[in-house]
C-alpha atoms as a PDB file:
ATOM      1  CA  UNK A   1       0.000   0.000   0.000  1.00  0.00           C
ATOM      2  CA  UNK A   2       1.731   3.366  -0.900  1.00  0.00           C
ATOM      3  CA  UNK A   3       1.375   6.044   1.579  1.00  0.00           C
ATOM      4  CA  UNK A   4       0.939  10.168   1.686  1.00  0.00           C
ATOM      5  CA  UNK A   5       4.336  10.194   1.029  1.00  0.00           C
ATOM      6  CA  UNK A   6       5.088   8.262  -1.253  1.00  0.00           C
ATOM      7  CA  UNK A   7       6.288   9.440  -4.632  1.00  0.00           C
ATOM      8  CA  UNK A   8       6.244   8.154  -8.241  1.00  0.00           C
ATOM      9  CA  UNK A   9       8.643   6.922  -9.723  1.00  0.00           C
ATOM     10  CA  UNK A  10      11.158  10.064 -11.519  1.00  0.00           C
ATOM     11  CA  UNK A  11      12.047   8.085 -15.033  1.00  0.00           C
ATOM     12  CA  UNK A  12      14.655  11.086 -15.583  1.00  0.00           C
ATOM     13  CA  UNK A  13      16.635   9.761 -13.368  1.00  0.00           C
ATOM     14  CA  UNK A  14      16.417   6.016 -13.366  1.00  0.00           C
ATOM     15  CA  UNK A  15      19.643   4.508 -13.225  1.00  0.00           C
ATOM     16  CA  UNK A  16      19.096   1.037 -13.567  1.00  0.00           C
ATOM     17  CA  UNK A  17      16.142  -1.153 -15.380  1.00  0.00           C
ATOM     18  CA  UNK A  18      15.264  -5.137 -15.137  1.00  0.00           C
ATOM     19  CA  UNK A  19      14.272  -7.373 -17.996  1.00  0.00           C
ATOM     20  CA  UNK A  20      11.228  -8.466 -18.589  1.00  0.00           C
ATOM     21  CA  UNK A  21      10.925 -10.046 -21.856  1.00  0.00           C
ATOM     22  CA  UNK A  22      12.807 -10.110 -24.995  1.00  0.00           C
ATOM     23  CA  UNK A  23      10.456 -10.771 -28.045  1.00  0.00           C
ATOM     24  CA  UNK A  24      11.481 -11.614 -31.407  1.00  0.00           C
ATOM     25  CA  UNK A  25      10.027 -13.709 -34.159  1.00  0.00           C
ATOM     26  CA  UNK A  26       6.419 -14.022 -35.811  1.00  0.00           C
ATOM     27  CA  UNK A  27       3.965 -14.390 -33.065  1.00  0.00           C
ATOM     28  CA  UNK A  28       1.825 -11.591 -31.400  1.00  0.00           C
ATOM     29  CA  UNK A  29       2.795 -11.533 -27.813  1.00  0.00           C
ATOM     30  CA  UNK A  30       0.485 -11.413 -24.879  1.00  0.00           C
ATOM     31  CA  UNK A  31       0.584  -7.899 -23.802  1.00  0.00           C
ATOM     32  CA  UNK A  32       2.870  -6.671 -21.158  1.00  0.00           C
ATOM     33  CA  UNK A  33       2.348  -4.772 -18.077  1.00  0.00           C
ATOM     34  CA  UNK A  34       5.320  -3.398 -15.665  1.00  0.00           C
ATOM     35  CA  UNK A  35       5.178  -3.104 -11.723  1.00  0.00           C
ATOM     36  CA  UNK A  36       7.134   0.413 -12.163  1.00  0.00           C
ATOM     37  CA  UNK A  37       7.445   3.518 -14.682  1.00  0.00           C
ATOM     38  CA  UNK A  38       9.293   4.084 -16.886  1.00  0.00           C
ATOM     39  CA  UNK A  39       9.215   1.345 -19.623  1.00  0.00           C
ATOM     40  CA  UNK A  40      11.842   0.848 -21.454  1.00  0.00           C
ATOM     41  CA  UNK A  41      11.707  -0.298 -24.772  1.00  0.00           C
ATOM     42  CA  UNK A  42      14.855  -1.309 -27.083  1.00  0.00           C
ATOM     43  CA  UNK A  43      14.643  -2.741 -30.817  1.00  0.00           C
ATOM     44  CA  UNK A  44      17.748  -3.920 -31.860  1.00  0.00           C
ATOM     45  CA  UNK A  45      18.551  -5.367 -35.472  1.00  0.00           C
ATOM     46  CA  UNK A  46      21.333  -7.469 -37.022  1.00  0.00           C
ATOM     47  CA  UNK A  47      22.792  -6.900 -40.973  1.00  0.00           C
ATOM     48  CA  UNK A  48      20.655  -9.467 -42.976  1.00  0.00           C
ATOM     49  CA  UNK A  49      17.001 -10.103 -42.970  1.00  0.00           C
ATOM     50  CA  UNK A  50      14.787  -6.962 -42.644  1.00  0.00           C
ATOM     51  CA  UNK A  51      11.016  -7.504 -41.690  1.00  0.00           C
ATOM     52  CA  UNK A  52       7.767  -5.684 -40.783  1.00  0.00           C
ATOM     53  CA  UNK A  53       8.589  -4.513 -37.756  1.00  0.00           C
ATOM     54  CA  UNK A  54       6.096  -3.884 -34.681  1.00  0.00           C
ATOM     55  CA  UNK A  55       3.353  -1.527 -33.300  1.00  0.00           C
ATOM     56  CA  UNK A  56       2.146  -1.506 -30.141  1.00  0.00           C
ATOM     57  CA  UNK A  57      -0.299   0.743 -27.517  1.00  0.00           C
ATOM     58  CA  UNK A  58       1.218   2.018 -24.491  1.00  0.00           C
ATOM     59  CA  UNK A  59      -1.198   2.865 -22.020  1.00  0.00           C
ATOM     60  CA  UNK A  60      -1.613   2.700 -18.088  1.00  0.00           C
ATOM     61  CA  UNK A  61      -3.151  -0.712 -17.247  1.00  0.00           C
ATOM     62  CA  UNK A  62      -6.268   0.738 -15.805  1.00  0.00           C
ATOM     63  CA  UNK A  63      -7.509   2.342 -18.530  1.00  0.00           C
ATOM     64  CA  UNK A  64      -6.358   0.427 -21.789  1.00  0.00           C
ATOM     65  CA  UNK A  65      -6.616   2.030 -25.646  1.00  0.00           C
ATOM     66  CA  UNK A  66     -10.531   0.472 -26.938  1.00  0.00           C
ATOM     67  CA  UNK A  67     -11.775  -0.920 -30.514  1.00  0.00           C
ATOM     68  CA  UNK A  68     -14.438   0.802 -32.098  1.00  0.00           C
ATOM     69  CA  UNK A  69     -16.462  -0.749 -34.903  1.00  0.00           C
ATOM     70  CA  UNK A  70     -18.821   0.403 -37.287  1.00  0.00           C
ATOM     71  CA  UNK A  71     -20.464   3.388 -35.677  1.00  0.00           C
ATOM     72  CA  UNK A  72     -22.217   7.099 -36.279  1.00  0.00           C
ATOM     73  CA  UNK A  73     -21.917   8.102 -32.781  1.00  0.00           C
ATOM     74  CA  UNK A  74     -20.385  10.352 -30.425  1.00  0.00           C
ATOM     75  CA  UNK A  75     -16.864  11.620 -30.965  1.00  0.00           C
ATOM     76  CA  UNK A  76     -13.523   9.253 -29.623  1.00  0.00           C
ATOM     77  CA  UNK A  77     -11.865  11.445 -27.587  1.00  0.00           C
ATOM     78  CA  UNK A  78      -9.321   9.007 -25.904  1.00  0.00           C
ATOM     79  CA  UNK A  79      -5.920   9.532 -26.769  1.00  0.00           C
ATOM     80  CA  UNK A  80      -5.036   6.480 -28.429  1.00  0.00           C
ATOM     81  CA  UNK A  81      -7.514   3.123 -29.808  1.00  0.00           C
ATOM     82  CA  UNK A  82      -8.445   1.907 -33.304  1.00  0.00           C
ATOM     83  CA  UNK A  83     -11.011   1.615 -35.749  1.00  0.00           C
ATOM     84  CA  UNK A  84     -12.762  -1.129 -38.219  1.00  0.00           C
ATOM     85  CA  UNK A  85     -14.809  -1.987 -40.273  1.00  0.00           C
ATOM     86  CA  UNK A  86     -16.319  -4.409 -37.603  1.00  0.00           C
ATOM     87  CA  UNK A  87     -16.372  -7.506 -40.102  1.00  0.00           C
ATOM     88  CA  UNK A  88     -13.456  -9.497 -38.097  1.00  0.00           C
ATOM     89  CA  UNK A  89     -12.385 -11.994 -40.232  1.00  0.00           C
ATOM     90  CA  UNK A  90     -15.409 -12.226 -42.882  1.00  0.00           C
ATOM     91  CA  UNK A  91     -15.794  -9.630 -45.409  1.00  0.00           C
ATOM     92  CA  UNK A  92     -17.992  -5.955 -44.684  1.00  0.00           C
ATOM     93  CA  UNK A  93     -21.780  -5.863 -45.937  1.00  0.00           C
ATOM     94  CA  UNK A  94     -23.156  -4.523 -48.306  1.00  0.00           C
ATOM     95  CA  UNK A  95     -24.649  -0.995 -48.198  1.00  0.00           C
ATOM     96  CA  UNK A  96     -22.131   0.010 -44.728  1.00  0.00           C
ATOM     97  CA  UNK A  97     -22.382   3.549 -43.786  1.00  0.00           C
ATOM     98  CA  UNK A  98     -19.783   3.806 -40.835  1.00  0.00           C
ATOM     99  CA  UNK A  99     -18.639   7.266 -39.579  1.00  0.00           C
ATOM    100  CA  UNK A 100     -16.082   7.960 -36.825  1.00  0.00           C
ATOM    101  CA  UNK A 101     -14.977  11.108 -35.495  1.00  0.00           C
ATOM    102  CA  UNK A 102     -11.431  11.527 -33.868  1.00  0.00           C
ATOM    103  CA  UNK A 103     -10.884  14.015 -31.228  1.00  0.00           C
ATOM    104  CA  UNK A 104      -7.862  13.020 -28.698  1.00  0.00           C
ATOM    105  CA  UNK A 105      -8.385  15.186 -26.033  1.00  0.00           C
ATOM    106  CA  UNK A 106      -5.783  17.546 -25.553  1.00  0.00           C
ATOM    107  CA  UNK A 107      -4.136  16.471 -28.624  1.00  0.00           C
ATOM    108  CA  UNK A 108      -3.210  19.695 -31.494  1.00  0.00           C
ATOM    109  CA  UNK A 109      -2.772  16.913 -33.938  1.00  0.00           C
ATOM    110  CA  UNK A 110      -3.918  13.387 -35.054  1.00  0.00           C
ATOM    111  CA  UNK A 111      -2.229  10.496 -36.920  1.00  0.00           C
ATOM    112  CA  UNK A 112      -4.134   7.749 -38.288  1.00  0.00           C
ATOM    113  CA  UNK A 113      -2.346   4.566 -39.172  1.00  0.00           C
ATOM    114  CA  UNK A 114      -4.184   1.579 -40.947  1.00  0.00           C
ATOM    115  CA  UNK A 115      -2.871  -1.472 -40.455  1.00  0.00           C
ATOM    116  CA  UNK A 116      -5.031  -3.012 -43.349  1.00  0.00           C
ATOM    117  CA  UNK A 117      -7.301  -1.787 -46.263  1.00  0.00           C
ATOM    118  CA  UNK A 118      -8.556  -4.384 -49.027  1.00  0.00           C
ATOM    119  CA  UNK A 119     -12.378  -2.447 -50.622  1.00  0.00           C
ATOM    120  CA  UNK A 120     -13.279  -2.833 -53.802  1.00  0.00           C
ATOM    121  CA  UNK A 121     -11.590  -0.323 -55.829  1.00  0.00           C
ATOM    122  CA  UNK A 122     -13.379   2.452 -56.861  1.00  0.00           C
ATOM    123  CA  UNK A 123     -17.187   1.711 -55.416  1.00  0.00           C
ATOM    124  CA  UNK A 124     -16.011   0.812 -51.765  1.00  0.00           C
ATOM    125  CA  UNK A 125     -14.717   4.326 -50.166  1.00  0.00           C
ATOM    126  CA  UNK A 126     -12.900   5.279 -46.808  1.00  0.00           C
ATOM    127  CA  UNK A 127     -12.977   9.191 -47.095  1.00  0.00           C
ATOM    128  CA  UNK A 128     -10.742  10.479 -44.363  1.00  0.00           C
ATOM    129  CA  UNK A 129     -11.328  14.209 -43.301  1.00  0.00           C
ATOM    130  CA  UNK A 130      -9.453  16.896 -41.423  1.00  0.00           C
ATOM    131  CA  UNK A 131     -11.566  18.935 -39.601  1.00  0.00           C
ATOM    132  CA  UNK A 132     -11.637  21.928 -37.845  1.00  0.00           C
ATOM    133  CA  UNK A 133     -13.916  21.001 -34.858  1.00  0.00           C
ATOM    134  CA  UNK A 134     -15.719  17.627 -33.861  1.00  0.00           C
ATOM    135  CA  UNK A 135     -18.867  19.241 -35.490  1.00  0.00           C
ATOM    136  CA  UNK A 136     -16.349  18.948 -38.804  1.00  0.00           C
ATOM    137  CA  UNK A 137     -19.150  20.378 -40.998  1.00  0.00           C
ATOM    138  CA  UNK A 138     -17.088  22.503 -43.491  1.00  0.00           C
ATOM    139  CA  UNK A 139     -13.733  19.565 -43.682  1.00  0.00           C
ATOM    140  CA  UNK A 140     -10.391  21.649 -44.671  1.00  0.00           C
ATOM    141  CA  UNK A 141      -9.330  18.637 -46.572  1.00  0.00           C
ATOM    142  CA  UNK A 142     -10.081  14.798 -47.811  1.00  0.00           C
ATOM    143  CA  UNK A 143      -8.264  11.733 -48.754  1.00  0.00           C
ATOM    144  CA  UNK A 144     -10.404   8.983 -50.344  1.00  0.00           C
ATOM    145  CA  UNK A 145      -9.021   5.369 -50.147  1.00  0.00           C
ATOM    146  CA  UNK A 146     -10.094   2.782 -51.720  1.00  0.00           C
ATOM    147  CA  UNK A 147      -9.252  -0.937 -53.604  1.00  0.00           C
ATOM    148  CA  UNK A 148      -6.071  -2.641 -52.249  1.00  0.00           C
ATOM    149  CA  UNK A 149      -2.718  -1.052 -50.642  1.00  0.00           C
ATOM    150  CA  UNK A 150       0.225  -3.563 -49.658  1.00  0.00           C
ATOM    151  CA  UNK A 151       1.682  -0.744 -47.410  1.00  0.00           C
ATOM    152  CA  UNK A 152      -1.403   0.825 -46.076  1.00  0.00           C
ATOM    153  CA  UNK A 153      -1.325   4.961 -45.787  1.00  0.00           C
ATOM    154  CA  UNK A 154      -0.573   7.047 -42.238  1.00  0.00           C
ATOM    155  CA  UNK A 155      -3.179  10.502 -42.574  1.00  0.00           C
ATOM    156  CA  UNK A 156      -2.416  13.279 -40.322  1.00  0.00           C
ATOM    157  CA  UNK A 157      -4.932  15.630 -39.618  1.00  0.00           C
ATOM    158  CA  UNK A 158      -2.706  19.159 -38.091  1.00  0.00           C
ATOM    159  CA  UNK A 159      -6.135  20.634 -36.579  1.00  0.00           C
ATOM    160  CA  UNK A 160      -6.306  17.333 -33.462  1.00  0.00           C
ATOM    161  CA  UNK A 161     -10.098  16.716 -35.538  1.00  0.00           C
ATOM    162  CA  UNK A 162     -10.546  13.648 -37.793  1.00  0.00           C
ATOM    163  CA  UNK A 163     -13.786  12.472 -39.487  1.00  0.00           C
ATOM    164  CA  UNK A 164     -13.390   9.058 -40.967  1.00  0.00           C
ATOM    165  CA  UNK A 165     -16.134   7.643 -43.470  1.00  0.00           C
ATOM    166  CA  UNK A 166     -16.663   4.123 -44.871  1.00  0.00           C
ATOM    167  CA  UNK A 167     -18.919   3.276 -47.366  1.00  0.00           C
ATOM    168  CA  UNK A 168     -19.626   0.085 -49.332  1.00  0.00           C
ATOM    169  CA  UNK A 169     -22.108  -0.099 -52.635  1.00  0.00           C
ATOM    170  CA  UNK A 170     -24.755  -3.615 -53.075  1.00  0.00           C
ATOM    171  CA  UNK A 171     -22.262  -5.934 -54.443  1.00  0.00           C
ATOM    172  CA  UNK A 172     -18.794  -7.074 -54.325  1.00  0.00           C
ATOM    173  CA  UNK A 173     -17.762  -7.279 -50.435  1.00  0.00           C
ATOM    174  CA  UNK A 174     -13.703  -7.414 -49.535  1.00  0.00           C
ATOM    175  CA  UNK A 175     -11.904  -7.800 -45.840  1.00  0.00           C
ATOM    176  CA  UNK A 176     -12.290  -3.982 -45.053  1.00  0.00           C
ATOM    177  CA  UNK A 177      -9.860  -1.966 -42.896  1.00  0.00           C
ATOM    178  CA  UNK A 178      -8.184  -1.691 -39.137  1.00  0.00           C
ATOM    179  CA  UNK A 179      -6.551   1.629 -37.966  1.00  0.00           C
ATOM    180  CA  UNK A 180      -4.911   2.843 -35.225  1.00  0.00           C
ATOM    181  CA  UNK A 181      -5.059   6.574 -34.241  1.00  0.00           C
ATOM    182  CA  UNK A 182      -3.153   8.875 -31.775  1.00  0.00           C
ATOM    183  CA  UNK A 183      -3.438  12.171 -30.650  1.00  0.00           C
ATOM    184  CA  UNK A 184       0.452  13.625 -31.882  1.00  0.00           C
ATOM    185  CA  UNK A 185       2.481  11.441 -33.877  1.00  0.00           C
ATOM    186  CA  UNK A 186       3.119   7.905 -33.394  1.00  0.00           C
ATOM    187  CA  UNK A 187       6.522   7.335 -31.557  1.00  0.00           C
ATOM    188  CA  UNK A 188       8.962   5.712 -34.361  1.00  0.00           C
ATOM    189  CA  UNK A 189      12.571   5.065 -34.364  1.00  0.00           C
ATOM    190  CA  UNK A 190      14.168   6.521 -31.490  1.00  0.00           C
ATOM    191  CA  UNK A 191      17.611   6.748 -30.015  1.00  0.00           C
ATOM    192  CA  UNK A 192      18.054   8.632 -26.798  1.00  0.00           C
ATOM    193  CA  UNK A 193      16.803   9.358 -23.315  1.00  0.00           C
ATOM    194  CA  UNK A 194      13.577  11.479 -24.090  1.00  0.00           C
ATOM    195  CA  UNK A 195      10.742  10.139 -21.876  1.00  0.00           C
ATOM    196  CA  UNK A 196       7.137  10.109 -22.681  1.00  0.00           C
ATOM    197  CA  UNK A 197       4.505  11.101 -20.498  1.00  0.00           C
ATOM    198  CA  UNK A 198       1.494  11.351 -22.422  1.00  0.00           C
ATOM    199  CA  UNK A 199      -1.777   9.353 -21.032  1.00  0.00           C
ATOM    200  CA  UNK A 200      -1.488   6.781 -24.156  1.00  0.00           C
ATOM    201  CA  UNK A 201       0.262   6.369 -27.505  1.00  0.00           C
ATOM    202  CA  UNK A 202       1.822   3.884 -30.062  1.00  0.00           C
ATOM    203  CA  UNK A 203       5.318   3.439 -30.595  1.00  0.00           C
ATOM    204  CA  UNK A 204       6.425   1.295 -33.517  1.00  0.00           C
ATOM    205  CA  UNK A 205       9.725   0.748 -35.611  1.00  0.00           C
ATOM    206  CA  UNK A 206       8.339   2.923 -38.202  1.00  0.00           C
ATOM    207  CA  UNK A 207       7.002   2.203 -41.724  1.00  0.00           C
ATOM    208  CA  UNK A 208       7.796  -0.321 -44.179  1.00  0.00           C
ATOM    209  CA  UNK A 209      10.894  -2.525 -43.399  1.00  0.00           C
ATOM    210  CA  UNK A 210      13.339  -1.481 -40.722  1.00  0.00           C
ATOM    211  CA  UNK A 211      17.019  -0.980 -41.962  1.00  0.00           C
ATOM    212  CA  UNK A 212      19.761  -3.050 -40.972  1.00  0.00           C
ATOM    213  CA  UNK A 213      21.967  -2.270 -37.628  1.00  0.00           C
ATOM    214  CA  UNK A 214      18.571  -0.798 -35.809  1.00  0.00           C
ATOM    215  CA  UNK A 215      18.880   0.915 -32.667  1.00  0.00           C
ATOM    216  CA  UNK A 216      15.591   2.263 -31.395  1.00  0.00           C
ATOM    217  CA  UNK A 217      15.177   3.276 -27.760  1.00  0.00           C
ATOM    218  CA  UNK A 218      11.826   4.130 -26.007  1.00  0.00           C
ATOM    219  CA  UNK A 219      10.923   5.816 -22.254  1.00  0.00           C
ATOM    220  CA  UNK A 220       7.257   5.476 -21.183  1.00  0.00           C
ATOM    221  CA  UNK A 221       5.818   6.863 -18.314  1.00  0.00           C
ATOM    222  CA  UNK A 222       2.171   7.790 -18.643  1.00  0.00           C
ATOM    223  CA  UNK A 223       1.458  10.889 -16.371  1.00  0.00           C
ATOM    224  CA  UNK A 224       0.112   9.764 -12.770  1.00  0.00           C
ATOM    225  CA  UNK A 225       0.384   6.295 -13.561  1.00  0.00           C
ATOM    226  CA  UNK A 226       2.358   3.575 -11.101  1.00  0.00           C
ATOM    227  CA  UNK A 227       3.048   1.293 -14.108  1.00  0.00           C
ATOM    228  CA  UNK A 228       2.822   0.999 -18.177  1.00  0.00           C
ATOM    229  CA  UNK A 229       0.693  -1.659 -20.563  1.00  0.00           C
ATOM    230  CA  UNK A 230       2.246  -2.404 -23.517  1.00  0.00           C
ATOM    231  CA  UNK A 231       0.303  -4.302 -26.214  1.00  0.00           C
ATOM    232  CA  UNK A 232       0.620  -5.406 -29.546  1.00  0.00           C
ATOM    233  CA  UNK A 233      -1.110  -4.761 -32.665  1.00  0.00           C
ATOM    234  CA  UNK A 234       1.622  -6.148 -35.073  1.00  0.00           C
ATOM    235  CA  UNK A 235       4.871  -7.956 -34.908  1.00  0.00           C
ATOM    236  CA  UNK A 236       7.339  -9.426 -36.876  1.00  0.00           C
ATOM    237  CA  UNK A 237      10.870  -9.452 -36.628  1.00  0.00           C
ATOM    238  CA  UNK A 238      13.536 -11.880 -37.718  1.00  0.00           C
ATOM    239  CA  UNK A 239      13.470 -14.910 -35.319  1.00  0.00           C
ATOM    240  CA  UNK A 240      16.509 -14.852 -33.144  1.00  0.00           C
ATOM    241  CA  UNK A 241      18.382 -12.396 -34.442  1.00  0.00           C
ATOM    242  CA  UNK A 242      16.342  -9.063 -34.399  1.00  0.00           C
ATOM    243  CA  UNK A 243      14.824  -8.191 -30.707  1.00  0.00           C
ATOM    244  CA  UNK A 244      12.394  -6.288 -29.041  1.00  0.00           C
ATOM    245  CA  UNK A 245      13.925  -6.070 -25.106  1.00  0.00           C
ATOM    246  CA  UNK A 246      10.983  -4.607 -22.755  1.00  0.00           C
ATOM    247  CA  UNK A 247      12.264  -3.468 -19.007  1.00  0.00           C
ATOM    248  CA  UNK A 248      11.094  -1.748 -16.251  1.00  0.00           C
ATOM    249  CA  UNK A 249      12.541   0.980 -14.362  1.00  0.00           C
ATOM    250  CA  UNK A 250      14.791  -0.969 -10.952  1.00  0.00           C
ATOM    251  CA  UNK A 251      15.603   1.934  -8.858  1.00  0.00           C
ATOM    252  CA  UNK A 252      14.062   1.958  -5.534  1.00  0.00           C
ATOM    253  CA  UNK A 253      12.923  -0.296  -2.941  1.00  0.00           C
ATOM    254  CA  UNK A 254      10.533  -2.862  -3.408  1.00  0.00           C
ATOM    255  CA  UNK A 255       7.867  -1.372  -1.446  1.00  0.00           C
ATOM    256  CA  UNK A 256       7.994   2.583  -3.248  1.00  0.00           C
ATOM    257  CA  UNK A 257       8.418   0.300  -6.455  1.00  0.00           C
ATOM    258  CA  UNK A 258       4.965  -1.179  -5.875  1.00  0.00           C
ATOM    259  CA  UNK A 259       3.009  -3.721  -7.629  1.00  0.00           C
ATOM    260  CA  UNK A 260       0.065  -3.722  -9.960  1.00  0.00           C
ATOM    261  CA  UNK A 261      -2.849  -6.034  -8.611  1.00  0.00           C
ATOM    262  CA  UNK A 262      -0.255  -7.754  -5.836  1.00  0.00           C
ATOM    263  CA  UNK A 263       1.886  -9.351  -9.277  1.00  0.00           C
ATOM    264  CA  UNK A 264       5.217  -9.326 -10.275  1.00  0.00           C
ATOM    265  CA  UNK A 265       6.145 -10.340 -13.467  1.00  0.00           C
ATOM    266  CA  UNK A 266       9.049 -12.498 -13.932  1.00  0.00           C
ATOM    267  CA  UNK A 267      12.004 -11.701 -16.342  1.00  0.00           C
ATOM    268  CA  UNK A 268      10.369 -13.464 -19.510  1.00  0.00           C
ATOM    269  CA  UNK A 269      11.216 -14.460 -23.032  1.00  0.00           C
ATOM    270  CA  UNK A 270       8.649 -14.643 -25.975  1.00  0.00           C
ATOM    271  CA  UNK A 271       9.599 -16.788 -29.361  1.00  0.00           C
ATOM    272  CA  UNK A 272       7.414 -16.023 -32.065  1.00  0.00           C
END
């Protein structure tokens, strides 16, 4: 039980970190939750085979980023979560009329990631909008998607308003589309000390293929939080060779260090 005086955790000045898992290979892991803040994140990559890479949510455990389907309702104003279609793993009706509205709170700026987009090209259409309010009734500009992208498209809207649009004709049906949205920028290849202490967020190798002789370096330490939830949306990295090394922040005693729900988790290791 943490007392009055009790502090969190300062991840400026942590000076030493424990291992919790190093991940490499095909498989999604389970997502990971620390007893301390900061995480500490480090991709490392060798001079052969280059892969996909990996995105994942950080968020404080309590209050995880959400997936919202097919909807025309009231604007997302979390930080971080994703979007779809809502089909899963059959193909999207016919006739869909699905309308999101992005509004991190707090946020001056929003990127939108997909992770997939098959529609058929041409009839099936996800309009993307950036908007000056949540109202977004006069859009200041609009990218139309639509048919099949191998490297799906990151949008930025600079305003911290998105309206997102999908709409599918009578006939041919395809797999649809999964996206992942931030307030800010998603947190790619980094190298250096810079911690970040925003509520929620993605950080991810960056796009395409990462380049030989990676060295990418994250610090997470959602504001007010005790400890961080990283989970996966993608990975895929070459199997024993290329790693993902997740730790948590050591300093301190056990007690001010605290733990989650009574748990510790032990040092780990994840083969995909």
């Amino acid at each position: 039980t943490r007392g009055e005086g009790d502090a969190f955790p300062s991840p400026t000045t942590c000076s030493s970190y424990s291992l919790l898992s190093t991940l490499h290979g095909d498989s999604l892991p389970p997502p990971i939750t620390t007893a301390t803040t900061p995480l500490k994140a480090t991709f490392t990559s060798d001079n052969s085979v280059r892969r996909q890479g990996f995105l994942a949510f950080f968020s404080p455990p309590s209050s995880p980023p959400t997936v919202t389907g097919c909807q025309n309702g009231a604007p997302l104003t979390a930080y971080a979560g994703s979007i779809t279609d809502g089909s899963g793993a059959s193909n999207y009706p016919n006739d869909a009329n699905c309308q999101w509205v992005i509004a991190p709170e707090g946020a001056s700026s929003v990127t939108l990631k997909f992770t997939s987009l098959v529609t058929e090209g041409g009839w099936d259409i996800v309009k993307v909008d950036t908007c000056p309010d949540a109202e977004c009734a006069s859009p200041l500009s609009t990218q139309r998607l639509s048919g099949y992208y191998s490297s799906p498209p990151t949008v930025t809207s600079s305003t911290g308003f998105m309206r997102v649009t999908f709409t599918s004709d009578g006939s041919v049906r395809r797999e649809g589309f999964d996206a992942v949205y931030t307030g800010g920028s998603v947190l790619e290849c980094e190298d250096g000390g810079l911690v970040h202490e925003q509520a929620m967020g993605i950080i991810s190798d960056g796009d395409g293929r990462y380049s030989n002789f990676d060295y990418c370096e994250w610090h997470l330490a959602p504001a007010g939080a005790w400890s961080v939830r990283l989970e996966f949306v993608e990975f895929h990295t070459e199997e024993n060779y290329d790693f993902l090394d997740i730790e948590q922040c050591a300093d301190g005693t056990p007690e001010r260090r605290g733990l989650l729900g009574g748990e510790r988790r032990r040092e780990g290791h994840f083969v995909g």
